[in-house]
C-alpha atoms as a PDB file:
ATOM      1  CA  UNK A   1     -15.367 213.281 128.777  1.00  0.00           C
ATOM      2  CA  UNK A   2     -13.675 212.431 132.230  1.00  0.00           C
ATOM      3  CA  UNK A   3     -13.809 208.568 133.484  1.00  0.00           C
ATOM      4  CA  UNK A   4     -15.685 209.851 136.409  1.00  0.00           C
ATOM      5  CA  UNK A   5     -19.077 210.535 133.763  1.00  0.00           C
ATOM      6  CA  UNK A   6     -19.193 207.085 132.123  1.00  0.00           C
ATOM      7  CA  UNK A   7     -20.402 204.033 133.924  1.00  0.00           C
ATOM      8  CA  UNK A   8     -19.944 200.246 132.454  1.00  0.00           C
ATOM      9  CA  UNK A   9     -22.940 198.040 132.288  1.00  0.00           C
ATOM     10  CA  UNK A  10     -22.679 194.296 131.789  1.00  0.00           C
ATOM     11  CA  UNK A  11     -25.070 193.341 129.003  1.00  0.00           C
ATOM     12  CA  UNK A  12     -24.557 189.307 128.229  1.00  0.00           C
ATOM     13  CA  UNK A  13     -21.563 189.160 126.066  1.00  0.00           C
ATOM     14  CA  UNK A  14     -20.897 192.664 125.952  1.00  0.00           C
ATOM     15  CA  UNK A  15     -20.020 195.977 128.375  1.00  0.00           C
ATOM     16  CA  UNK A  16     -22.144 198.784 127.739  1.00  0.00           C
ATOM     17  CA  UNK A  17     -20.593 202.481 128.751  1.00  0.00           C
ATOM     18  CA  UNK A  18     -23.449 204.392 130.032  1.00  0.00           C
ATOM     19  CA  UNK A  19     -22.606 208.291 129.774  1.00  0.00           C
ATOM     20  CA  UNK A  20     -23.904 211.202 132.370  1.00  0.00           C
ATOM     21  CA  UNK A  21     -25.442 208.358 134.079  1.00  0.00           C
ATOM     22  CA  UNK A  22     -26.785 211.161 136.856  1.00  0.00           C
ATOM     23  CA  UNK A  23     -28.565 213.024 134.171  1.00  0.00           C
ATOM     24  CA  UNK A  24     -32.100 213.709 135.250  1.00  0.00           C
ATOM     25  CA  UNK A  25     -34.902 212.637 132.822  1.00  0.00           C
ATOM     26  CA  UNK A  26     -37.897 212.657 134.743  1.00  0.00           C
ATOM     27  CA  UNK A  27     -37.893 215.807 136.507  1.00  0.00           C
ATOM     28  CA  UNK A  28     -40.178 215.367 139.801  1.00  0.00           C
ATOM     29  CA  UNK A  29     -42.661 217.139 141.065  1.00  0.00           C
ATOM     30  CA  UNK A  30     -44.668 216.757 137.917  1.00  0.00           C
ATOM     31  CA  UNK A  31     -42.331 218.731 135.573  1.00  0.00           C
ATOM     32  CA  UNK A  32     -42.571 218.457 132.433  1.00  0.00           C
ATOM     33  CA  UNK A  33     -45.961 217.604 132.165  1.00  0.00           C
ATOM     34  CA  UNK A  34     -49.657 217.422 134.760  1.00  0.00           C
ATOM     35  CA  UNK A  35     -49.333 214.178 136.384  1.00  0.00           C
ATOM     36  CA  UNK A  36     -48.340 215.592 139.314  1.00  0.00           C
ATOM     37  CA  UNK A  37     -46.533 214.323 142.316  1.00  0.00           C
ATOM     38  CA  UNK A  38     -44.176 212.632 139.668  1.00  0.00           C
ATOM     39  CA  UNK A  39     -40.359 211.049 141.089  1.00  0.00           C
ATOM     40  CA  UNK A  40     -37.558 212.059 139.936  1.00  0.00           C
ATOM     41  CA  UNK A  41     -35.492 209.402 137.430  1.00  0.00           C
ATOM     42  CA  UNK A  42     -32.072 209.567 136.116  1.00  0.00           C
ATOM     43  CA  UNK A  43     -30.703 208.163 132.674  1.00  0.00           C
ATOM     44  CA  UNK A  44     -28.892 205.556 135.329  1.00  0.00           C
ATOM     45  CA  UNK A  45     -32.260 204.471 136.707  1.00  0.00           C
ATOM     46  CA  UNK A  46     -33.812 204.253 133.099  1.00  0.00           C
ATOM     47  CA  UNK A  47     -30.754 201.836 131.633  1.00  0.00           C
ATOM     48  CA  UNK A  48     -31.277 200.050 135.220  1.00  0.00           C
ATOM     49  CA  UNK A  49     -34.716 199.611 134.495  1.00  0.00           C
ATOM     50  CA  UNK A  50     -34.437 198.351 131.173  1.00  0.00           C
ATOM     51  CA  UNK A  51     -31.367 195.818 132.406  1.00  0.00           C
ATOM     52  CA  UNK A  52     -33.986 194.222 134.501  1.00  0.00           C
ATOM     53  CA  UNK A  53     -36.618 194.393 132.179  1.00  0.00           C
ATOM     54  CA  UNK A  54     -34.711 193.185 128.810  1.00  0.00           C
ATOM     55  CA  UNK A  55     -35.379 189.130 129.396  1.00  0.00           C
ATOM     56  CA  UNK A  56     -39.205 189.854 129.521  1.00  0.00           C
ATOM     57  CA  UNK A  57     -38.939 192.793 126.376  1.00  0.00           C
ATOM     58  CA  UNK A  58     -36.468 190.924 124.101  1.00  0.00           C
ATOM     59  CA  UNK A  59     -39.125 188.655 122.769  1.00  0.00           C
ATOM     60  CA  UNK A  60     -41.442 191.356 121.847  1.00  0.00           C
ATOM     61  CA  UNK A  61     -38.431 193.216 120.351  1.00  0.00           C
ATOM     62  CA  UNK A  62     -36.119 190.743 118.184  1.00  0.00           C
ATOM     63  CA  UNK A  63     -36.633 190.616 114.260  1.00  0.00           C
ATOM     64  CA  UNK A  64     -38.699 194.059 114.263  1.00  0.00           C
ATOM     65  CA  UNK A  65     -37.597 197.491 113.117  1.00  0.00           C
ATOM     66  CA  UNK A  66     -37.609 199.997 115.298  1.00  0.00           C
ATOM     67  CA  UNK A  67     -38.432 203.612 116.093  1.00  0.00           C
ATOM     68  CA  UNK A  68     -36.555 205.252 118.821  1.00  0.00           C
ATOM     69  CA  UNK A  69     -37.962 207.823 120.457  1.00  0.00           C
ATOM     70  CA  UNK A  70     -35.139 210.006 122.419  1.00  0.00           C
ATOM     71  CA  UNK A  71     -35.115 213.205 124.838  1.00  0.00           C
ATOM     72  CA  UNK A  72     -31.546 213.386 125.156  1.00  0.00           C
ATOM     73  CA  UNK A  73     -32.293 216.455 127.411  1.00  0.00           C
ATOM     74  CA  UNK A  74     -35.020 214.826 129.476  1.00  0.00           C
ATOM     75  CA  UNK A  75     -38.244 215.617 128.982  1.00  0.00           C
ATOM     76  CA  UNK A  76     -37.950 218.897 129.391  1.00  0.00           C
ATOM     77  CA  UNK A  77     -36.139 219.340 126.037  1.00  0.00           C
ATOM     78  CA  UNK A  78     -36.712 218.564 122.703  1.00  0.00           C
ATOM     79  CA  UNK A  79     -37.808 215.156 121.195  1.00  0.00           C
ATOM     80  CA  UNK A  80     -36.216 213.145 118.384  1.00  0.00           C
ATOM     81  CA  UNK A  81     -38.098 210.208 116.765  1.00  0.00           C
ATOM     82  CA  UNK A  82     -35.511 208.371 115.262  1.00  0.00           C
ATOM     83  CA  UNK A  83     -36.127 206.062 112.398  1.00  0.00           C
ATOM     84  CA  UNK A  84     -32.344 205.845 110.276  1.00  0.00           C
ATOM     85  CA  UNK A  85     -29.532 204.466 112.539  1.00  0.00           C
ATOM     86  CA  UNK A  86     -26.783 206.749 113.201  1.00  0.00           C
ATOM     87  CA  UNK A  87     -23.350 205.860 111.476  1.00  0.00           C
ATOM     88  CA  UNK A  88     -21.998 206.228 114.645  1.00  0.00           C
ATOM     89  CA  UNK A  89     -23.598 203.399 116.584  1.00  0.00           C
ATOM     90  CA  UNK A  90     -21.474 200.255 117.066  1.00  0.00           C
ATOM     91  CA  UNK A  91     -20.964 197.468 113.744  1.00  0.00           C
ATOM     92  CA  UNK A  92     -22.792 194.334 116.692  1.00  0.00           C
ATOM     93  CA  UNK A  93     -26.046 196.477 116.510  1.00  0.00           C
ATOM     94  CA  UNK A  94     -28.276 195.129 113.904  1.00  0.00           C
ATOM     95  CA  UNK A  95     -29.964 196.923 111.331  1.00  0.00           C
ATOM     96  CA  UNK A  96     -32.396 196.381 108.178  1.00  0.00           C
ATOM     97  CA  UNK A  97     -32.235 198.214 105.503  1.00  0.00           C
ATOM     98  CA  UNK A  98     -36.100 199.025 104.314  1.00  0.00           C
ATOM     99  CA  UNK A  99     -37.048 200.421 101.109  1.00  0.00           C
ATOM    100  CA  UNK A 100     -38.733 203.863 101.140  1.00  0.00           C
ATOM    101  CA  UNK A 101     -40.090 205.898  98.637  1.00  0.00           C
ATOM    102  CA  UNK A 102     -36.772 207.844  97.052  1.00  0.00           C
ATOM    103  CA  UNK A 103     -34.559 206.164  99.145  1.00  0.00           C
ATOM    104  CA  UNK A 104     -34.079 203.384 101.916  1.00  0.00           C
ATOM    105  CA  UNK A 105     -34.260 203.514 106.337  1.00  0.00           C
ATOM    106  CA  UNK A 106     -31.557 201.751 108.225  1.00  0.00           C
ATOM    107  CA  UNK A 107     -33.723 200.441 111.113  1.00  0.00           C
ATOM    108  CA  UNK A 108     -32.276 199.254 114.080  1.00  0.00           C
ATOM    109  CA  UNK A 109     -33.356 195.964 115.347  1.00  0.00           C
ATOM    110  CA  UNK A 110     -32.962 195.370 118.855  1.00  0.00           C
ATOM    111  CA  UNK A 111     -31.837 191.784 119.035  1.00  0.00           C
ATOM    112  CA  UNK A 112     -30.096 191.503 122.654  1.00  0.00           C
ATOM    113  CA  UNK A 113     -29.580 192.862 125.897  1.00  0.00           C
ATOM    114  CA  UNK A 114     -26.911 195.301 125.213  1.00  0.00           C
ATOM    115  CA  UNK A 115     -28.753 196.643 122.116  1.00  0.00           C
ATOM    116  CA  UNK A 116     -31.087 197.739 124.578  1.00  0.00           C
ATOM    117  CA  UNK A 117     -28.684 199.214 126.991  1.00  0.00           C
ATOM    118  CA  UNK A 118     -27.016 201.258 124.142  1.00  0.00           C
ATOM    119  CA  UNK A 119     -30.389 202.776 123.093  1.00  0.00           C
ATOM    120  CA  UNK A 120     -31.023 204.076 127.060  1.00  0.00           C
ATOM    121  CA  UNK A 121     -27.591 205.499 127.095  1.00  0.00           C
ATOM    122  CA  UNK A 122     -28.757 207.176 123.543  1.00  0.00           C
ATOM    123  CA  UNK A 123     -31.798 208.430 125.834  1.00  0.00           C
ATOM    124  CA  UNK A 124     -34.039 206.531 123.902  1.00  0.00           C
ATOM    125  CA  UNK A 125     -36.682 206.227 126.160  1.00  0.00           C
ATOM    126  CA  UNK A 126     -39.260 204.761 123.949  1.00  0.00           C
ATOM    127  CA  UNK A 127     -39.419 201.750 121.626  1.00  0.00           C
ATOM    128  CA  UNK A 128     -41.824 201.781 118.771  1.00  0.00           C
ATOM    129  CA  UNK A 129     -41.994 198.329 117.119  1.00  0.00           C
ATOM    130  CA  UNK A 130     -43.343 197.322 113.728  1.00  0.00           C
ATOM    131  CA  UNK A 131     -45.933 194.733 113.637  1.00  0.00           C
ATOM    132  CA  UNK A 132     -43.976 192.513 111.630  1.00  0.00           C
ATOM    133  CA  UNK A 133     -40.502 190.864 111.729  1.00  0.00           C
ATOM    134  CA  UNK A 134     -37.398 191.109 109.712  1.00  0.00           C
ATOM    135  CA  UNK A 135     -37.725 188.739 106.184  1.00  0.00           C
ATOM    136  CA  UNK A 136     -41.641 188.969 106.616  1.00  0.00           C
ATOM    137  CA  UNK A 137     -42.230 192.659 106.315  1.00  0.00           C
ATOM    138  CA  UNK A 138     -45.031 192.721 104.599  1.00  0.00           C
ATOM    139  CA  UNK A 139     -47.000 190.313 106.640  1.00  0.00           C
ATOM    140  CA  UNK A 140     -47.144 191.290 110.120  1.00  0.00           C
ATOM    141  CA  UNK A 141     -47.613 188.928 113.095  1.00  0.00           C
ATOM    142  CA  UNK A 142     -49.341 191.010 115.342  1.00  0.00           C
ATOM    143  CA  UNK A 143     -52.449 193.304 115.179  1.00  0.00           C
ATOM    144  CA  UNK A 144     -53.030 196.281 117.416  1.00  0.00           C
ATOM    145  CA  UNK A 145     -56.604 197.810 117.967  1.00  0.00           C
ATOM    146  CA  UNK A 146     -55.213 201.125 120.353  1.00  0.00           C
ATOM    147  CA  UNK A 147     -58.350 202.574 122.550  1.00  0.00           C
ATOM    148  CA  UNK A 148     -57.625 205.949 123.001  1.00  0.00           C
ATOM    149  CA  UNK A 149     -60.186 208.097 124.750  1.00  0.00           C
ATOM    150  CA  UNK A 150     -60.996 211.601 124.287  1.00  0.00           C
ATOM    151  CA  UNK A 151     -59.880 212.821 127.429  1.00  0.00           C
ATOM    152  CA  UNK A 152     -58.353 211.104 130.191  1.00  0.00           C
ATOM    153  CA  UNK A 153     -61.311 208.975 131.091  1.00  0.00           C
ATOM    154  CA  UNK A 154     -60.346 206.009 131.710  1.00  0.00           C
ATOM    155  CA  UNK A 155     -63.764 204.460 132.834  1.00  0.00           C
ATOM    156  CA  UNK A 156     -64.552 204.884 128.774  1.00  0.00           C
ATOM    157  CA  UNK A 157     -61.745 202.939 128.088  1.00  0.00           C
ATOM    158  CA  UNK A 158     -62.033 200.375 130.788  1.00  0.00           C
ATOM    159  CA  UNK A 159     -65.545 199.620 128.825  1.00  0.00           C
ATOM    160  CA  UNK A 160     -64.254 199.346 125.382  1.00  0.00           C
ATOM    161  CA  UNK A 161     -61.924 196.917 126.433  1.00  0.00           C
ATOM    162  CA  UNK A 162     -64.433 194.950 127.426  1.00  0.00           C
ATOM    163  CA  UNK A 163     -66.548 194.911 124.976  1.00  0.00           C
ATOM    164  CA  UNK A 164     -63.568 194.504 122.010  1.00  0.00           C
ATOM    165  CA  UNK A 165     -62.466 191.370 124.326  1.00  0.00           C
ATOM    166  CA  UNK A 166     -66.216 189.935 123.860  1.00  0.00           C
ATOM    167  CA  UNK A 167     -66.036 190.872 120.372  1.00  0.00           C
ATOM    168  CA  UNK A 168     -62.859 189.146 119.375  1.00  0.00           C
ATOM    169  CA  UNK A 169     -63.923 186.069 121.699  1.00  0.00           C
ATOM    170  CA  UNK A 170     -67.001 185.785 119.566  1.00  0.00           C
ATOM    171  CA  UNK A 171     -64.221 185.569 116.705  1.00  0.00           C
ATOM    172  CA  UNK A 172     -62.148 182.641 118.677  1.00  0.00           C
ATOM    173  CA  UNK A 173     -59.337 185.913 118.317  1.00  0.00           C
ATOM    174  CA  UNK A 174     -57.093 185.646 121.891  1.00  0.00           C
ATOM    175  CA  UNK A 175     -55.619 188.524 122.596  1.00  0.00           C
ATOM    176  CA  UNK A 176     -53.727 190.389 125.258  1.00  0.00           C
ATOM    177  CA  UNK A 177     -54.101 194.087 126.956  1.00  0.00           C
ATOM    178  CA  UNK A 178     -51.583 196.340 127.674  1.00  0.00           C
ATOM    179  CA  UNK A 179     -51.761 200.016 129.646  1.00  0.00           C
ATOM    180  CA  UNK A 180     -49.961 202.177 127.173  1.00  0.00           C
ATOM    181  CA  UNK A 181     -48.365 203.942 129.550  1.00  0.00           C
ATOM    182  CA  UNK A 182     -50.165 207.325 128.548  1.00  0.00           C
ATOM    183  CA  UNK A 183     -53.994 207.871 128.213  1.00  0.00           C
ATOM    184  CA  UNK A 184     -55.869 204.193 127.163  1.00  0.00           C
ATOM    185  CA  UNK A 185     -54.966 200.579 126.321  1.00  0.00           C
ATOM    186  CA  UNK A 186     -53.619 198.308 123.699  1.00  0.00           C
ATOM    187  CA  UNK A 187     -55.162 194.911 122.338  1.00  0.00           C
ATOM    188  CA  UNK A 188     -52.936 192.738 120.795  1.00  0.00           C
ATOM    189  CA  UNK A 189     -54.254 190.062 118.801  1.00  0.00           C
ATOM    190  CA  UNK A 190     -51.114 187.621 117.982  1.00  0.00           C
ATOM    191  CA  UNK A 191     -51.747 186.170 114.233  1.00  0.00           C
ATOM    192  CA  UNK A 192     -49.877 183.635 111.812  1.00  0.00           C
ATOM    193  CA  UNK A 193     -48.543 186.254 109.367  1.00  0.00           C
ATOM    194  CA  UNK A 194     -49.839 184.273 106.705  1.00  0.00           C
ATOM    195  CA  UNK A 195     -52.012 187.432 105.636  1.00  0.00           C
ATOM    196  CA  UNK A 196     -50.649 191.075 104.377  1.00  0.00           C
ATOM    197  CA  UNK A 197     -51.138 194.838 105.981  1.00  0.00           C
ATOM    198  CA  UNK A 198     -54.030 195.540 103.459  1.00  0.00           C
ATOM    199  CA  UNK A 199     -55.717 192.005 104.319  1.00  0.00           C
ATOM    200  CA  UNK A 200     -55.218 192.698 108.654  1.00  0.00           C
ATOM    201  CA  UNK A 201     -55.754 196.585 108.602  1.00  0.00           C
ATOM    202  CA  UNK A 202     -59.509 195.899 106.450  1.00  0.00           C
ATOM    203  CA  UNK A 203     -60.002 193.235 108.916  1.00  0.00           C
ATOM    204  CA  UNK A 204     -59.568 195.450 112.060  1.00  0.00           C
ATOM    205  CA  UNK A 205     -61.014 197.875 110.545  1.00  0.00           C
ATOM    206  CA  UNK A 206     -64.433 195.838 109.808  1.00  0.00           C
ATOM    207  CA  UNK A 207     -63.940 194.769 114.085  1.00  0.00           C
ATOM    208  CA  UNK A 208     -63.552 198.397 115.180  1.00  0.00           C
ATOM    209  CA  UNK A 209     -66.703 199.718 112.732  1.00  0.00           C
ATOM    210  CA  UNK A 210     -68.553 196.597 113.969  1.00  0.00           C
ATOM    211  CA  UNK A 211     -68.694 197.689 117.360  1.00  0.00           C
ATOM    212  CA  UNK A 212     -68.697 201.604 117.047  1.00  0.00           C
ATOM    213  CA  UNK A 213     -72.128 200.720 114.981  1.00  0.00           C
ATOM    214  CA  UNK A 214     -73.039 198.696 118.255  1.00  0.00           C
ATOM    215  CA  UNK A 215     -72.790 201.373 120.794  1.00  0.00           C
ATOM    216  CA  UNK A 216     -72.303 204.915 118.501  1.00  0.00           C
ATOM    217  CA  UNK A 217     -72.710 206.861 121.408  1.00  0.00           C
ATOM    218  CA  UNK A 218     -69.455 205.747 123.294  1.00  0.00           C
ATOM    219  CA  UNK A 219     -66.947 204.711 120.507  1.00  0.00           C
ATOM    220  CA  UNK A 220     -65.940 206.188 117.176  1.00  0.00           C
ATOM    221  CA  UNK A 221     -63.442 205.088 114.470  1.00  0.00           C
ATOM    222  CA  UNK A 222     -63.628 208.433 112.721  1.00  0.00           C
ATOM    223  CA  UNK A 223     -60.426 209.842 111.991  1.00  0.00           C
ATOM    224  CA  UNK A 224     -60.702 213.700 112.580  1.00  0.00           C
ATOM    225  CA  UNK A 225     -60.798 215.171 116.118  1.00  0.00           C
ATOM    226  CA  UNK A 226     -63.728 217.219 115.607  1.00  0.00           C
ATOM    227  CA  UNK A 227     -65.791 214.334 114.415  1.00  0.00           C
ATOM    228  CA  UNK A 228     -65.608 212.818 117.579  1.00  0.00           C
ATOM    229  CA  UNK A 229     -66.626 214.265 120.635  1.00  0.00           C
ATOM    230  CA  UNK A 230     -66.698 212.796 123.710  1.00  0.00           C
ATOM    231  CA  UNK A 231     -66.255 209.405 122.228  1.00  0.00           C
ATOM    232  CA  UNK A 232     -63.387 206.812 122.878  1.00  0.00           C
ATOM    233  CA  UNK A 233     -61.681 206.119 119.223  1.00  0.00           C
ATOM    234  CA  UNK A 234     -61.249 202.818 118.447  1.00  0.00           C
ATOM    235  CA  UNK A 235     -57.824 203.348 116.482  1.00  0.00           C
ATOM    236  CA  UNK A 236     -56.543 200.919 113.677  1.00  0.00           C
ATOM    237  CA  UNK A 237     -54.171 202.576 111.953  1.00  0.00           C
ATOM    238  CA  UNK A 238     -51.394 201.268 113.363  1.00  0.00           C
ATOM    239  CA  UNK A 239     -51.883 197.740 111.282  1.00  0.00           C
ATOM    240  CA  UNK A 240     -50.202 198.998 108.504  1.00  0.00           C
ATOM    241  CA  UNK A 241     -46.833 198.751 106.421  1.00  0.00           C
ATOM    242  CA  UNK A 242     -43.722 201.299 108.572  1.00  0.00           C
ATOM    243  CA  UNK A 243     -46.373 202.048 111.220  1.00  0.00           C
ATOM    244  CA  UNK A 244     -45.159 200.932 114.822  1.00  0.00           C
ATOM    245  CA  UNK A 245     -46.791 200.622 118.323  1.00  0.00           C
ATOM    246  CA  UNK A 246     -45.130 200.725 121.556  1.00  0.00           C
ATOM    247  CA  UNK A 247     -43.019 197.559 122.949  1.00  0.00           C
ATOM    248  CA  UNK A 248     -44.303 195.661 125.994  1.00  0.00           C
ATOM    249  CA  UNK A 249     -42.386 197.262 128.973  1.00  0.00           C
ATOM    250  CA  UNK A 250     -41.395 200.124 127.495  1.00  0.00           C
ATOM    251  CA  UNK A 251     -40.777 203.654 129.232  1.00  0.00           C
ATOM    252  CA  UNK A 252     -43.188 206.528 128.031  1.00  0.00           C
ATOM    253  CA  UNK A 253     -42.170 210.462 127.257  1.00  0.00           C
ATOM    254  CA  UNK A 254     -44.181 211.349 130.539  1.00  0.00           C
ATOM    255  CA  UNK A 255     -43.975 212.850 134.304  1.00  0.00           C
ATOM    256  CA  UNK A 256     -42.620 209.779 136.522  1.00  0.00           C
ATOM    257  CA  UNK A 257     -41.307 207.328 133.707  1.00  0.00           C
ATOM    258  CA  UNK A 258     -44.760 205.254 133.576  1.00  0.00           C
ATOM    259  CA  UNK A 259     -44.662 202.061 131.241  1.00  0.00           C
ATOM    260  CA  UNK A 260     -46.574 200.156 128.896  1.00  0.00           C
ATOM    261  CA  UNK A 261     -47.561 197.099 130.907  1.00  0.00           C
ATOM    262  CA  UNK A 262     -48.487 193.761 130.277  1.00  0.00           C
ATOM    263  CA  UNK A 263     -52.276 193.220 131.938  1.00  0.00           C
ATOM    264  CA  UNK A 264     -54.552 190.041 132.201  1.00  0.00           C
ATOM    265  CA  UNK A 265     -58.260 190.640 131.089  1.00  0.00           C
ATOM    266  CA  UNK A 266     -59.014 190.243 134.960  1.00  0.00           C
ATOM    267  CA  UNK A 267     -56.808 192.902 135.848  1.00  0.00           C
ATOM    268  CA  UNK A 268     -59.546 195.479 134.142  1.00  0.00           C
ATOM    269  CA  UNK A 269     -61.732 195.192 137.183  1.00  0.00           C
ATOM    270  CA  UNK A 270     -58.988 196.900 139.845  1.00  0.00           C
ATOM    271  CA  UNK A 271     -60.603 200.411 140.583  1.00  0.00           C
ATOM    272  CA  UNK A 272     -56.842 201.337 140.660  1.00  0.00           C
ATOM    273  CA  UNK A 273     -56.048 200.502 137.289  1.00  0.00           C
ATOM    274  CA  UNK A 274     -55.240 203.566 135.013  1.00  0.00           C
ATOM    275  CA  UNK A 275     -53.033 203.858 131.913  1.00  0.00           C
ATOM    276  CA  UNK A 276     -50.188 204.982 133.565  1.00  0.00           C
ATOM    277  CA  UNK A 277     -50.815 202.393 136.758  1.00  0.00           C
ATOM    278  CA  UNK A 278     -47.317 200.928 136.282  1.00  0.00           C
ATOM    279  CA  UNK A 279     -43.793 202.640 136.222  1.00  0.00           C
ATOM    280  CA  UNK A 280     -40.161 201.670 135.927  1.00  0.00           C
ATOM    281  CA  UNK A 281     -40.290 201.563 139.406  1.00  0.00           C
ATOM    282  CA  UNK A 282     -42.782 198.223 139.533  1.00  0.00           C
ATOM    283  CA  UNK A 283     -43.375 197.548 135.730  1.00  0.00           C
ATOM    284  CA  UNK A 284     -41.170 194.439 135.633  1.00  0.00           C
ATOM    285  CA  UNK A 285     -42.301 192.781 139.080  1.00  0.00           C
ATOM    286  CA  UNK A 286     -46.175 193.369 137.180  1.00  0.00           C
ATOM    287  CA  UNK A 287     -44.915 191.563 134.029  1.00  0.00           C
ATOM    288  CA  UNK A 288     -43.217 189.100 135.726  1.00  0.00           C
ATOM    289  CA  UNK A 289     -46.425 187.783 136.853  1.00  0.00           C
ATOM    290  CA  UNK A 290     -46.844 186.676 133.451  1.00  0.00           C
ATOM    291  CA  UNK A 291     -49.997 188.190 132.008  1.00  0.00           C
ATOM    292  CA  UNK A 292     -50.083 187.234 128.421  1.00  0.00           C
ATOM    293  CA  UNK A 293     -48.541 183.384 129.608  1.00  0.00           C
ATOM    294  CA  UNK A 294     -49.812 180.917 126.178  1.00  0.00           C
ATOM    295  CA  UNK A 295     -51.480 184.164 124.118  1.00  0.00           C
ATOM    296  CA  UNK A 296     -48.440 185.570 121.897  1.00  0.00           C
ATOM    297  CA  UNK A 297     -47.006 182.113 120.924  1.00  0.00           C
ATOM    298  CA  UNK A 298     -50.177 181.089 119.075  1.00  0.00           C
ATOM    299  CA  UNK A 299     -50.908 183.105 116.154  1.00  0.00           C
ATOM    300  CA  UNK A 300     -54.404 182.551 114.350  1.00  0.00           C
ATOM    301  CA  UNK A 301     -54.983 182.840 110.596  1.00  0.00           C
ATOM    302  CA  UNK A 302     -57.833 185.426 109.875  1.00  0.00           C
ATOM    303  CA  UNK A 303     -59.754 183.473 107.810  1.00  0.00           C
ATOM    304  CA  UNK A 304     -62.491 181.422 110.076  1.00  0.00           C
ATOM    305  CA  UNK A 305     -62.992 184.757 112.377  1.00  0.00           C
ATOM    306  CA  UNK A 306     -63.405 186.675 108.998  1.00  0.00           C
ATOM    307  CA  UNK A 307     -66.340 184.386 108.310  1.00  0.00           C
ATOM    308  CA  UNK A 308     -67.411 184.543 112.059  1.00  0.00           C
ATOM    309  CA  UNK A 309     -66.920 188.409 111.243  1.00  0.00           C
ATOM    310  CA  UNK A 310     -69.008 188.137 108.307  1.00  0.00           C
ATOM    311  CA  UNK A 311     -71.828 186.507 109.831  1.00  0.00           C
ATOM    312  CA  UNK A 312     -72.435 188.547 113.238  1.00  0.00           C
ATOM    313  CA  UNK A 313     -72.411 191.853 110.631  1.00  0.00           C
ATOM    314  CA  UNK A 314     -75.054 190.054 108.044  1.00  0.00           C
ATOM    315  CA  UNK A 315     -77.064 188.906 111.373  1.00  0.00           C
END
């Protein structure tokens, strides 16, 4: 490969060599996908982007295994979901090695800047994170409730988010809202990891079935397609052991490079809000804004909104 094709990248401590940095992507014009009217993005913009996003991502991406997900032919080619780390990437990257059945993963963990910066040049556009953090595996930190709508209506998912975030404030649960970056939203609920997968995944569980039985015309947490119509699916399944969710700020596999962003709960009553509202283009500026500011950095033990929990469903 000639010296004209690789560009260097200053990542903290380290260079990064960013290859074919003029490779498109994002094809415009909607390729690759129906969202229509779509820009045009490079893999230069894409390690640009996450450059400027990496102080605000790093914390929602050090200690966790990750997934990679890479189009190393833009989206217009085939997709690789990465789980083992290539022997090829460089000895400063970290990895964990996590027991599997037959065998072991070598996750990567992206602990710093240039981590990041290395996984754009490997056109890894999107980070999947586990839920829990490197010597804690087991016990995850974080629980996800994804709201993922049957179409791409996202008035239905605009009112589930409201009333989950009643729910868990009947629970004394804080939690934060993200746009995924594709059809619906995220609620993250930080906790103390004091409790296991099985313990968190029955307790969102119990949450989600809670409020489908509330309002069983709008929201569903059955698993098969055909058992749920036009309903929104209040999804759990993420809050278990090797299951990921996307990272805060990171790029989505779709038509203009939208991101998962950040949101406060007031930001659900902008009529211009959608799922893929923020891109690579503005996605940092949004989270800069600081929307989850106090909610991540206090975990809660499930225990006193399991008895809340308890009551309300016994009521």
């Amino acid at each position: 490969m000639s010296d004209e094709t690789v560009r260097t990248v200053r990542a903290g401590r380290r260079t990064v060599e960013v290859h074919r940095a003029d490779k498109v992507l994002f094809p415009g014009n909607g390729s690759g996908g129906g969202d229509g009217h779509a820009k045009e993005y490079t893999k230069g913009d894409l390690v640009d982007y996450y450059r400027s996003a990496a102080p605000l991502m790093l914390p929602h991406l050090r200690g966790r295994p990750l997934m990679l997900e890479r189009h190393p032919d833009g989206l217009d080619g085939p997709r690789f979901m990465q789980k083992n780390t290539p022997e090829n990437y460089p000895e400063w990257i970290t990895r964990i090695e996590v027991p599997k059945e037959g065998g072991t993963v070598c996750h990567t963990v992206c602990d710093d800047s240039a981590t990041l910066l290395y996984l754009a040049d490997q056109a890894g556009l999107t980070m999947h994170r586990w839920l829990s953090r490197v010597g804690r595996l087991d016990r995850p930190d974080r629980m996800v409730f994804d709201l993922d709508p049957a179409g791409d209506d996202f008035v239905a998912v605009r009112e589930a988010a409201l009333l989950l975030g009643e729910l868990l404030d009947e629970l004394e649960l804080p939690s934060g809202l993200m746009t995924t970056g594709s059809r619906g939203l995220h609620v993250v609920v930080p906790l103390t990891g004091r409790h296991d997968f099985d313990e968190v995944r029955e307790f969102a569980r119990d949450v989600a079935d809670t409020l489908a039985g509330a309002h069983p015309d709008r929201l569903t947490t059955a698993a098969r397609k055909k058992e749920r119509g036009d309903r929104l699916y209040l999804d759990v399944g993420r809050n278990a052991y090797a299951q990921t969710a996307v990272v805060p700020l990171t790029v989505r596999a779709r038509p203009g490079a939208p991101v998962a962003t950040p949101i406060t709960w007031d930001q659900l009553d902008d009529p211009d809000l959608t799922a893929r509202r923020w891109t690579i283009a503005d996605a940092v500026e949004q989270a800069r804004t600081d929307p989850w500011a106090g909610i991540m950095s206090h975990g809660r033990a499930l225990g006193p909104a399991r008895r809340r929990l308890d009551a309300l469903r016994g009521s």
